[in-house]
PDB file of N, CA and C in Angstrom:
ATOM      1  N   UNK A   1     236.850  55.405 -34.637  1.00  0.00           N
ATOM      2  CA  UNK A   1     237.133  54.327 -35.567  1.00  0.00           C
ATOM      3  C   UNK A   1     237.713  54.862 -36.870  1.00  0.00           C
ATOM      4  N   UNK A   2     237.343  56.151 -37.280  1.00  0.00           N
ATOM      5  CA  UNK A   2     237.456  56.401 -38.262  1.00  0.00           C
ATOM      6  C   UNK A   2     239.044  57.068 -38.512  1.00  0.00           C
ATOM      7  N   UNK A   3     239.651  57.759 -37.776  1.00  0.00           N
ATOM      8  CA  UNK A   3     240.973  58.110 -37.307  1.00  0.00           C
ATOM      9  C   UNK A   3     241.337  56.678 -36.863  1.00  0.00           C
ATOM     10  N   UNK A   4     241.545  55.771 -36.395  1.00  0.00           N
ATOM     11  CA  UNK A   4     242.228  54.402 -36.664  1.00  0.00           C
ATOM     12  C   UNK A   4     242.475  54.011 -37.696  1.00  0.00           C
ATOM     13  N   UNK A   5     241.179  54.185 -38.631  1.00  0.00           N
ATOM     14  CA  UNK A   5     241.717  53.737 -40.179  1.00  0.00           C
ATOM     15  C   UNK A   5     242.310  54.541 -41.058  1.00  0.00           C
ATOM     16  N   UNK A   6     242.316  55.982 -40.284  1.00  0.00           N
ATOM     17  CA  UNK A   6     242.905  56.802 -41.186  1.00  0.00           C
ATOM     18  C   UNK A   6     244.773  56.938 -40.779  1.00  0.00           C
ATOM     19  N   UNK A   7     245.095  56.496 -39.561  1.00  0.00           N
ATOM     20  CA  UNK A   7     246.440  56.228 -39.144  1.00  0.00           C
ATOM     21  C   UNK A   7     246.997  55.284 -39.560  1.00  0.00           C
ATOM     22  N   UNK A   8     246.040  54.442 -39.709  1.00  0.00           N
ATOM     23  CA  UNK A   8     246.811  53.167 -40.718  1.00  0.00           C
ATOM     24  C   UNK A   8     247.266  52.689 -41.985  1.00  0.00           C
ATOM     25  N   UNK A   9     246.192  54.174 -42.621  1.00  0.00           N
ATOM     26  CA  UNK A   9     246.110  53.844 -44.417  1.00  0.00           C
ATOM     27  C   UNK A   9     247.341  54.819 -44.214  1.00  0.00           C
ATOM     28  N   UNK A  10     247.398  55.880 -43.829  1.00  0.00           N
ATOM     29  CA  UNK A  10     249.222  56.927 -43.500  1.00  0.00           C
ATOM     30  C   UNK A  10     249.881  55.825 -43.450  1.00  0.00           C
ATOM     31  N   UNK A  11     250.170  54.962 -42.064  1.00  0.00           N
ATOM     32  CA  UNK A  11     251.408  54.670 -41.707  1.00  0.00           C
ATOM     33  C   UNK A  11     251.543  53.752 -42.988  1.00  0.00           C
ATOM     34  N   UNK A  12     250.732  52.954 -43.611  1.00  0.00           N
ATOM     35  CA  UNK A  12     250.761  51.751 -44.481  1.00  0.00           C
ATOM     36  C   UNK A  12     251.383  52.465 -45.811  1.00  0.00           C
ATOM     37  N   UNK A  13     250.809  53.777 -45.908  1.00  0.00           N
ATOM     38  CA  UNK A  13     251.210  54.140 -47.142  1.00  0.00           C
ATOM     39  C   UNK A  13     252.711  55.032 -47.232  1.00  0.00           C
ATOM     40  N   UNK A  14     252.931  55.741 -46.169  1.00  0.00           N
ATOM     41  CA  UNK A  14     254.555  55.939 -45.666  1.00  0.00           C
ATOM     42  C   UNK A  14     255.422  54.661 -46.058  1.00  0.00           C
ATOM     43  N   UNK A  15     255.172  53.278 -45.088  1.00  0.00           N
ATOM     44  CA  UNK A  15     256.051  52.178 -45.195  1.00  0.00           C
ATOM     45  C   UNK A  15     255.796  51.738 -46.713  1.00  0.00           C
ATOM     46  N   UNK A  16     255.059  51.531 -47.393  1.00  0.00           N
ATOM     47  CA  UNK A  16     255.466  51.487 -48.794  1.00  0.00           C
ATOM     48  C   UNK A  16     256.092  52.623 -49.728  1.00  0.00           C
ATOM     49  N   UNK A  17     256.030  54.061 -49.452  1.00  0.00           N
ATOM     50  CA  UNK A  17     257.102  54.683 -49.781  1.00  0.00           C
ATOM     51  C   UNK A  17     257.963  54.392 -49.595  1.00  0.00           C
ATOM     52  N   UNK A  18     258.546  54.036 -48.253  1.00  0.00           N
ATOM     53  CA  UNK A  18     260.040  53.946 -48.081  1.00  0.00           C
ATOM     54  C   UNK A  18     260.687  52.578 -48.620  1.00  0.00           C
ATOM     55  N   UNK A  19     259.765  51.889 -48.998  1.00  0.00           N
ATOM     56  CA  UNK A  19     260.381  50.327 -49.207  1.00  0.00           C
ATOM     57  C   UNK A  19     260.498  50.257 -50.652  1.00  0.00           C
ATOM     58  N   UNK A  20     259.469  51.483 -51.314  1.00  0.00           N
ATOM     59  CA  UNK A  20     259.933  51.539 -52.866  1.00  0.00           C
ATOM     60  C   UNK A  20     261.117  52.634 -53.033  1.00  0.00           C
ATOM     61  N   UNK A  21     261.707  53.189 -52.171  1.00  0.00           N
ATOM     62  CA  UNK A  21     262.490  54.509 -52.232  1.00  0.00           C
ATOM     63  C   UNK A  21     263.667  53.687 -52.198  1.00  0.00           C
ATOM     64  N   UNK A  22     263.792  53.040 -51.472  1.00  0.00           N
ATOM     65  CA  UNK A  22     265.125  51.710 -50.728  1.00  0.00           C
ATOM     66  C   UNK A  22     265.561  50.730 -51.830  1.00  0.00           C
ATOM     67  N   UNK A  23     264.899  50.782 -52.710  1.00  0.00           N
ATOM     68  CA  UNK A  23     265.005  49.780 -53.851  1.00  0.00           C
ATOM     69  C   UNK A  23     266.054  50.111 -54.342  1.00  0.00           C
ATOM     70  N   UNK A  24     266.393  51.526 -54.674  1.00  0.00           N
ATOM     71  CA  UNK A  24     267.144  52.034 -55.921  1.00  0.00           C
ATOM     72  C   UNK A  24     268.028  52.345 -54.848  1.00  0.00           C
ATOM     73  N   UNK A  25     268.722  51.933 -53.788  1.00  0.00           N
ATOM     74  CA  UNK A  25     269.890  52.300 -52.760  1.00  0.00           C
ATOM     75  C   UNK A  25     270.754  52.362 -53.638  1.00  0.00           C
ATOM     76  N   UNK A  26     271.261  50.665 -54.448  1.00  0.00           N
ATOM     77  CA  UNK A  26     272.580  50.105 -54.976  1.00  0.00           C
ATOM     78  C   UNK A  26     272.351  50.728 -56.607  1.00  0.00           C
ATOM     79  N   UNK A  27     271.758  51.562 -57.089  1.00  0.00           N
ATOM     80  CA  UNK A  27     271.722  51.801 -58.471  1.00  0.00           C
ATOM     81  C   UNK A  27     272.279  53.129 -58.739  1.00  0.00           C
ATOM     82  N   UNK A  28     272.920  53.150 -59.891  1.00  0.00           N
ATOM     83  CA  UNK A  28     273.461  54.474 -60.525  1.00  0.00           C
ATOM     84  C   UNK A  28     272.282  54.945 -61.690  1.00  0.00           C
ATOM     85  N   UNK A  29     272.038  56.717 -60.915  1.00  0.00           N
ATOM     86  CA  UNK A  29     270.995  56.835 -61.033  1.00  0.00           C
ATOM     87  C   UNK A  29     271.328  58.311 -61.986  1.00  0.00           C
ATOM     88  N   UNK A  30     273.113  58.271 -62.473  1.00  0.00           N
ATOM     89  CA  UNK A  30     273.776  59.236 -63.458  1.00  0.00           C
ATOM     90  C   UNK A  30     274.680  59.000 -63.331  1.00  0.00           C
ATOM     91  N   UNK A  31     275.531  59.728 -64.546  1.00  0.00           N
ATOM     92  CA  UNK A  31     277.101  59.521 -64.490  1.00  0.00           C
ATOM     93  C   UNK A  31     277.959  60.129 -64.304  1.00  0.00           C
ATOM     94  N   UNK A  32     278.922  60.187 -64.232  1.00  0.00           N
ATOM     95  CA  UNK A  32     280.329  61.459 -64.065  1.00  0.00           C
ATOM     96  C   UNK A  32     280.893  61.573 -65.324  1.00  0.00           C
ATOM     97  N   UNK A  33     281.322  62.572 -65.565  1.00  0.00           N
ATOM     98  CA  UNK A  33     281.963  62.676 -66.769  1.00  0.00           C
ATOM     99  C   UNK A  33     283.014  62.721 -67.172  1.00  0.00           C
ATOM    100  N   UNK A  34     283.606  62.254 -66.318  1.00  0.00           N
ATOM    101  CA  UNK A  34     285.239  61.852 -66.195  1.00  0.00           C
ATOM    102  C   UNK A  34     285.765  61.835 -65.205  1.00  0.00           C
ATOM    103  N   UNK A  35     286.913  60.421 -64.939  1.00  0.00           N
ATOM    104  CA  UNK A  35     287.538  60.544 -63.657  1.00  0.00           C
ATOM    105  C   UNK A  35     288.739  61.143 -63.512  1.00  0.00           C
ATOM    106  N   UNK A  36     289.094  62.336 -62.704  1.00  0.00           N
ATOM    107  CA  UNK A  36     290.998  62.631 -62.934  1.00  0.00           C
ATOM    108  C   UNK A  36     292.060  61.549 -62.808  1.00  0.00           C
ATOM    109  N   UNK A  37     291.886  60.803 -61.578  1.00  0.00           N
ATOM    110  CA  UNK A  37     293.120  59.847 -60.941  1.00  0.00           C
ATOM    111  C   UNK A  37     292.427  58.511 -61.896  1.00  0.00           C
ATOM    112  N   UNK A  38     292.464  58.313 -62.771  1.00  0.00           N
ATOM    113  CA  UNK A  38     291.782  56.880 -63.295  1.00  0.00           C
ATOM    114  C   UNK A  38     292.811  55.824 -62.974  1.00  0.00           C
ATOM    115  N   UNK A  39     294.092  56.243 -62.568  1.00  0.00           N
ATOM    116  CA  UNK A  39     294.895  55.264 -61.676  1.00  0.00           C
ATOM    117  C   UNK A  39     294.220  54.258 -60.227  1.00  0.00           C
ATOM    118  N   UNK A  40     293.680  55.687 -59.612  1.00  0.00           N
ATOM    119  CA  UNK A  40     292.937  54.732 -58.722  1.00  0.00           C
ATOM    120  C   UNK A  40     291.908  54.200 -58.978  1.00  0.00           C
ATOM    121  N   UNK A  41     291.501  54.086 -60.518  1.00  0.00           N
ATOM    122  CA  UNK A  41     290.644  52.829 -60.085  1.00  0.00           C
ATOM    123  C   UNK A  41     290.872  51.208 -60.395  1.00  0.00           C
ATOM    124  N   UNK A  42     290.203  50.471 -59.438  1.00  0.00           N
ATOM    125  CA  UNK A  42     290.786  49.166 -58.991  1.00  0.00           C
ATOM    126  C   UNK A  42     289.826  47.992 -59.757  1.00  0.00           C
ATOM    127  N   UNK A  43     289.252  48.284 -59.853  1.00  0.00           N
ATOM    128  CA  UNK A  43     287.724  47.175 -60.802  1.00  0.00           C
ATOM    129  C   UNK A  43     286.711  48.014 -61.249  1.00  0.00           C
ATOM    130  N   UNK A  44     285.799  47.033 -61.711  1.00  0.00           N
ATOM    131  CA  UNK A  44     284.469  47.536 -62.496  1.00  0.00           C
ATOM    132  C   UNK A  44     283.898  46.389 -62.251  1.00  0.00           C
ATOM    133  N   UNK A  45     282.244  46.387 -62.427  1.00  0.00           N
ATOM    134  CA  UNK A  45     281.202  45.937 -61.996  1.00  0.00           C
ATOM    135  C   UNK A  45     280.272  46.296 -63.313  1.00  0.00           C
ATOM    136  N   UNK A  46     279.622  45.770 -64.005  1.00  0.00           N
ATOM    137  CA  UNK A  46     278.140  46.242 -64.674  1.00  0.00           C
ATOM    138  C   UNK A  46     276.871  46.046 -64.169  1.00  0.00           C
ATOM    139  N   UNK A  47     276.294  47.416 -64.621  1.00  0.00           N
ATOM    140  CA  UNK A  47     274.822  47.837 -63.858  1.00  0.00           C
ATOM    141  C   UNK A  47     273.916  47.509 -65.421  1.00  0.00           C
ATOM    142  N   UNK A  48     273.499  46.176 -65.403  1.00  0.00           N
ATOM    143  CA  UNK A  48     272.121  46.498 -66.753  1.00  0.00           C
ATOM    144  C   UNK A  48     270.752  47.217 -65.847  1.00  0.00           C
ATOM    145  N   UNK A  49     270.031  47.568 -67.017  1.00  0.00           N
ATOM    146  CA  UNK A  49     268.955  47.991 -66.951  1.00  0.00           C
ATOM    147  C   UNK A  49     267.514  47.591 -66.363  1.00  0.00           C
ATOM    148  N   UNK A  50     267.631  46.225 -65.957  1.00  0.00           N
ATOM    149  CA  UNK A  50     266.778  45.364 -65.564  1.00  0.00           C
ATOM    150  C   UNK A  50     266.419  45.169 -64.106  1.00  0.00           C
ATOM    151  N   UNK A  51     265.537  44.730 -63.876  1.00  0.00           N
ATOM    152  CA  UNK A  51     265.601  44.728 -62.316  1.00  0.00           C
ATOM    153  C   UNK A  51     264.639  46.043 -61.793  1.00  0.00           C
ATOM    154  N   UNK A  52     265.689  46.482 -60.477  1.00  0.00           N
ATOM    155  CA  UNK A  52     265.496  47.441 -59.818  1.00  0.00           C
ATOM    156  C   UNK A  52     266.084  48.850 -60.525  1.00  0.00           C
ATOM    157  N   UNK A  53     266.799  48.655 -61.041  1.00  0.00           N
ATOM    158  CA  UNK A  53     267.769  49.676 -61.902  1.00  0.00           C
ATOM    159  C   UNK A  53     267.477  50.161 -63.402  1.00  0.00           C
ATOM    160  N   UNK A  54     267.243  51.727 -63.439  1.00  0.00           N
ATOM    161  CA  UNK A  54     266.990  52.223 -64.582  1.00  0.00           C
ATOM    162  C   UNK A  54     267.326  52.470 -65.419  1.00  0.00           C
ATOM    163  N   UNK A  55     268.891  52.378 -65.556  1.00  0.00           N
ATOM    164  CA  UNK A  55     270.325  52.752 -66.461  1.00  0.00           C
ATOM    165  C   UNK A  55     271.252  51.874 -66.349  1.00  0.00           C
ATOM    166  N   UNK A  56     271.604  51.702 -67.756  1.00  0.00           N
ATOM    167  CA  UNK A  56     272.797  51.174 -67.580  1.00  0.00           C
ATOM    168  C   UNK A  56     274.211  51.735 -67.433  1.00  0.00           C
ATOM    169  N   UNK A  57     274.908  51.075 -66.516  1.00  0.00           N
ATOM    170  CA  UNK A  57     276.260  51.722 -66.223  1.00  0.00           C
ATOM    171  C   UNK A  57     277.246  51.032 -65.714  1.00  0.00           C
ATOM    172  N   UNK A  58     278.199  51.277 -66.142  1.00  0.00           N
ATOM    173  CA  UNK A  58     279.760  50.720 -65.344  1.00  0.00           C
ATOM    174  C   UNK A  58     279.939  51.399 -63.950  1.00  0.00           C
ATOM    175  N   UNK A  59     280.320  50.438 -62.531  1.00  0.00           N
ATOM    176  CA  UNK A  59     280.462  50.661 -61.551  1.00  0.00           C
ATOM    177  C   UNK A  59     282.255  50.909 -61.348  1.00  0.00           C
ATOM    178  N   UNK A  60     282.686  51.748 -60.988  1.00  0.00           N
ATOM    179  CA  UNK A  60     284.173  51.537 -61.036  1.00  0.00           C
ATOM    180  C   UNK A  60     284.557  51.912 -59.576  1.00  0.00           C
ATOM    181  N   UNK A  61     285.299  50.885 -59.007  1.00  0.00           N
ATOM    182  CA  UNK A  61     285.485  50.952 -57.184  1.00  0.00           C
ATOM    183  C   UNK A  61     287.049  51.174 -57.145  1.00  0.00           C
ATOM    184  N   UNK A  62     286.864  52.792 -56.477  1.00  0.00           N
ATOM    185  CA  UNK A  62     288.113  53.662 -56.352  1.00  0.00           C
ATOM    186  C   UNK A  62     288.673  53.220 -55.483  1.00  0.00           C
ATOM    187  N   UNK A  63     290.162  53.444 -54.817  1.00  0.00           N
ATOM    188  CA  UNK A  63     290.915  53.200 -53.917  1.00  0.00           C
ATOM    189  C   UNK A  63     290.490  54.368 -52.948  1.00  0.00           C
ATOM    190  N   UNK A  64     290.061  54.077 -51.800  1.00  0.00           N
ATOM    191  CA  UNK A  64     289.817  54.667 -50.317  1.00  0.00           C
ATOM    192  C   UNK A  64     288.620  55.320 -50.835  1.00  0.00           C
ATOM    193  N   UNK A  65     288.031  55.077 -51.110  1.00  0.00           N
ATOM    194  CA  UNK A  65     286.303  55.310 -51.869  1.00  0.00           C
ATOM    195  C   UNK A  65     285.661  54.038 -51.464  1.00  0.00           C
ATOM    196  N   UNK A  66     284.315  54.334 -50.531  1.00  0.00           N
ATOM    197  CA  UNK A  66     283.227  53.422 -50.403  1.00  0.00           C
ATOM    198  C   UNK A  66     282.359  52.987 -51.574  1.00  0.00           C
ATOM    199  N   UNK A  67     281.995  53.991 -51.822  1.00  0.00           N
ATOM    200  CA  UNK A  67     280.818  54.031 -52.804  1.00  0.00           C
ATOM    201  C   UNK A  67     281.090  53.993 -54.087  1.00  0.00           C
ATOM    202  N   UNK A  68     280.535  53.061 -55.109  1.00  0.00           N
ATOM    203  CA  UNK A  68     281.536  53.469 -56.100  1.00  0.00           C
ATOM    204  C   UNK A  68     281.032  54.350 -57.240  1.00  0.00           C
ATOM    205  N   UNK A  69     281.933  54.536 -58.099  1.00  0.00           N
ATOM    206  CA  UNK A  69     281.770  55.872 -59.413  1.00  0.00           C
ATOM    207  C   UNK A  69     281.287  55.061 -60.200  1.00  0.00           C
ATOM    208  N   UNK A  70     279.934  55.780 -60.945  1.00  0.00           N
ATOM    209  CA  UNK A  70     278.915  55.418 -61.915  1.00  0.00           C
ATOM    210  C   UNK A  70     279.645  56.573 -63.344  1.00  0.00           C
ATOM    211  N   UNK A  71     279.911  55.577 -64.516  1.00  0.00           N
ATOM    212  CA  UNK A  71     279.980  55.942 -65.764  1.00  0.00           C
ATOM    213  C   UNK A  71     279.160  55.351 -66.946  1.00  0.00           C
ATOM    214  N   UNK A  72     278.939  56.104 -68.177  1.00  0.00           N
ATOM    215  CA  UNK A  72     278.491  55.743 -69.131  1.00  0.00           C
ATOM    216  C   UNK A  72     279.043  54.789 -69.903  1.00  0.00           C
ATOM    217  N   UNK A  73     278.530  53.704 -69.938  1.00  0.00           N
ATOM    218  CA  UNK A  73     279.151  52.573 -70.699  1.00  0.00           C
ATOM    219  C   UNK A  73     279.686  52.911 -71.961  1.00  0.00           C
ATOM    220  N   UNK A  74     278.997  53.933 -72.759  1.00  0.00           N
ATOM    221  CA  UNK A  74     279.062  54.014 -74.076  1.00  0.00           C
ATOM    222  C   UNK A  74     280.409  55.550 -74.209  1.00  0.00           C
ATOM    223  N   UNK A  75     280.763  56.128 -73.175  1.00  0.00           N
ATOM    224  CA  UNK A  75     282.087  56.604 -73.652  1.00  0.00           C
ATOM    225  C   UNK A  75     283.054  55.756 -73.761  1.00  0.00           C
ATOM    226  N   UNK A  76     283.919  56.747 -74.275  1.00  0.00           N
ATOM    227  CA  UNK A  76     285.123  55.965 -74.919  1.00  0.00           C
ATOM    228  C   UNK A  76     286.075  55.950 -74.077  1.00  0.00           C
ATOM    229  N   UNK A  77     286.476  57.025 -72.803  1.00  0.00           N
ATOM    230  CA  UNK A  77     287.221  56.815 -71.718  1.00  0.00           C
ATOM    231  C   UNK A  77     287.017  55.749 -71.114  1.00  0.00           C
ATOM    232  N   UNK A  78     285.734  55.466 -70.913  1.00  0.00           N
ATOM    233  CA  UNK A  78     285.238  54.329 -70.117  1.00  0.00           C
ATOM    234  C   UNK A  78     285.471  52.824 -70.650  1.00  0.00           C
ATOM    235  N   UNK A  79     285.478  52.253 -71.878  1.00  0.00           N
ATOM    236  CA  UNK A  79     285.794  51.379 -72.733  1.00  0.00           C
ATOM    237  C   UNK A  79     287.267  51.169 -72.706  1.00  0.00           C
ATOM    238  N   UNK A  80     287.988  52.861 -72.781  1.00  0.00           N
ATOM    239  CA  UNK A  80     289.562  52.171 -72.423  1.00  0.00           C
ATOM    240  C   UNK A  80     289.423  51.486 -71.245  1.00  0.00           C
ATOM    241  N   UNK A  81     288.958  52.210 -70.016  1.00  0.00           N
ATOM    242  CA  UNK A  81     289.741  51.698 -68.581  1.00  0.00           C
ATOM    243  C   UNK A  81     288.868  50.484 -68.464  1.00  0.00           C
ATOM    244  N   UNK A  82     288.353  49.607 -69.263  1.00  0.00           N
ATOM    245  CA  UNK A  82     287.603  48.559 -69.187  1.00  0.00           C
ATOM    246  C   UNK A  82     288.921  47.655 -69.743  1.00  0.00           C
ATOM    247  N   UNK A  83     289.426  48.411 -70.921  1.00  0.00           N
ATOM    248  CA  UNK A  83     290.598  47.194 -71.286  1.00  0.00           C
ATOM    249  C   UNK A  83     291.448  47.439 -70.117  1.00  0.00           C
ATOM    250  N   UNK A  84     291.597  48.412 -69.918  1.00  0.00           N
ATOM    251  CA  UNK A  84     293.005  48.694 -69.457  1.00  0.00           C
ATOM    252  C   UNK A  84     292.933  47.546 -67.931  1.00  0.00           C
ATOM    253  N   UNK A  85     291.988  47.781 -67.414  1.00  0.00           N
ATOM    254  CA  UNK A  85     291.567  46.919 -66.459  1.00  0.00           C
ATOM    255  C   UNK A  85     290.933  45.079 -66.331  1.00  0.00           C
ATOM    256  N   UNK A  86     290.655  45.002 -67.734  1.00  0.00           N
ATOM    257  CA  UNK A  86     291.032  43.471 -68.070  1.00  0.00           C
ATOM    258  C   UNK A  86     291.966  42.961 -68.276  1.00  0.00           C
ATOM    259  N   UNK A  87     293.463  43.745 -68.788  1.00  0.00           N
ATOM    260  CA  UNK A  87     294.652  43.862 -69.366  1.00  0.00           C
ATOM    261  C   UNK A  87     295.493  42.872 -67.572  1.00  0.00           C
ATOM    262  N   UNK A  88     294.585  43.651 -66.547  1.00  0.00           N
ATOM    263  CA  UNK A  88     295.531  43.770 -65.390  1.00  0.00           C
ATOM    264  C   UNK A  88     295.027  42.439 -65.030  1.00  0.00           C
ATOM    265  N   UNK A  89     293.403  42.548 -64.794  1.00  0.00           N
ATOM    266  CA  UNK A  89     292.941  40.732 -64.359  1.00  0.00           C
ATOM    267  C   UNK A  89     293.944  39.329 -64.974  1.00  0.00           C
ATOM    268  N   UNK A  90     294.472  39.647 -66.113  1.00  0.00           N
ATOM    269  CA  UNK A  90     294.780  38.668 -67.195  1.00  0.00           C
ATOM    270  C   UNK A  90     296.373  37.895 -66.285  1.00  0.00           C
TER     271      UNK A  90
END
């Protein structure tokens, strides 16, 4: 009996690891510090702090790139290609 409850408090406590690990899939969890081709990038997305997510950050979704590039909101490269990229929505 006692190994039954001890396989269960494991498996129970494994599956809540993984379901708090899974949380932070979609979050930028640091930044890059610059992009070379900033041509290819195609949009931006904002990441606040709230939620599931610990940082805030600009999402920027590259051309033939899945995943996208996490930057610091508060550089100044990053603020251009924010205009430069509202400039294009317009």
């Amino acid at each position: 009996m006692k190994f039954h409850a001890l396989v269960f408090i494991l498996l129970f406590a494994c599956m809540y690891l993984s379901l708090a690990q899974g949380s932070y899939g979609n979050c930028c969890l640091g930044y890059v510090k610059d992009i070379r081709k900033k041509s290819n990038i195609v949009s931006y997305a904002m990441q606040e702090s709230d939620g599931d997510c610990n940082i805030r950050a600009v999402l920027f979704t590259m051309k033939r790139r899945a995943k996208p590039v996490c930057a610091n909101p508060n550089d100044d490269w990053v603020q251009k290609e924010i205009r430069r990229l509202k400039k294009i929505e317009q």
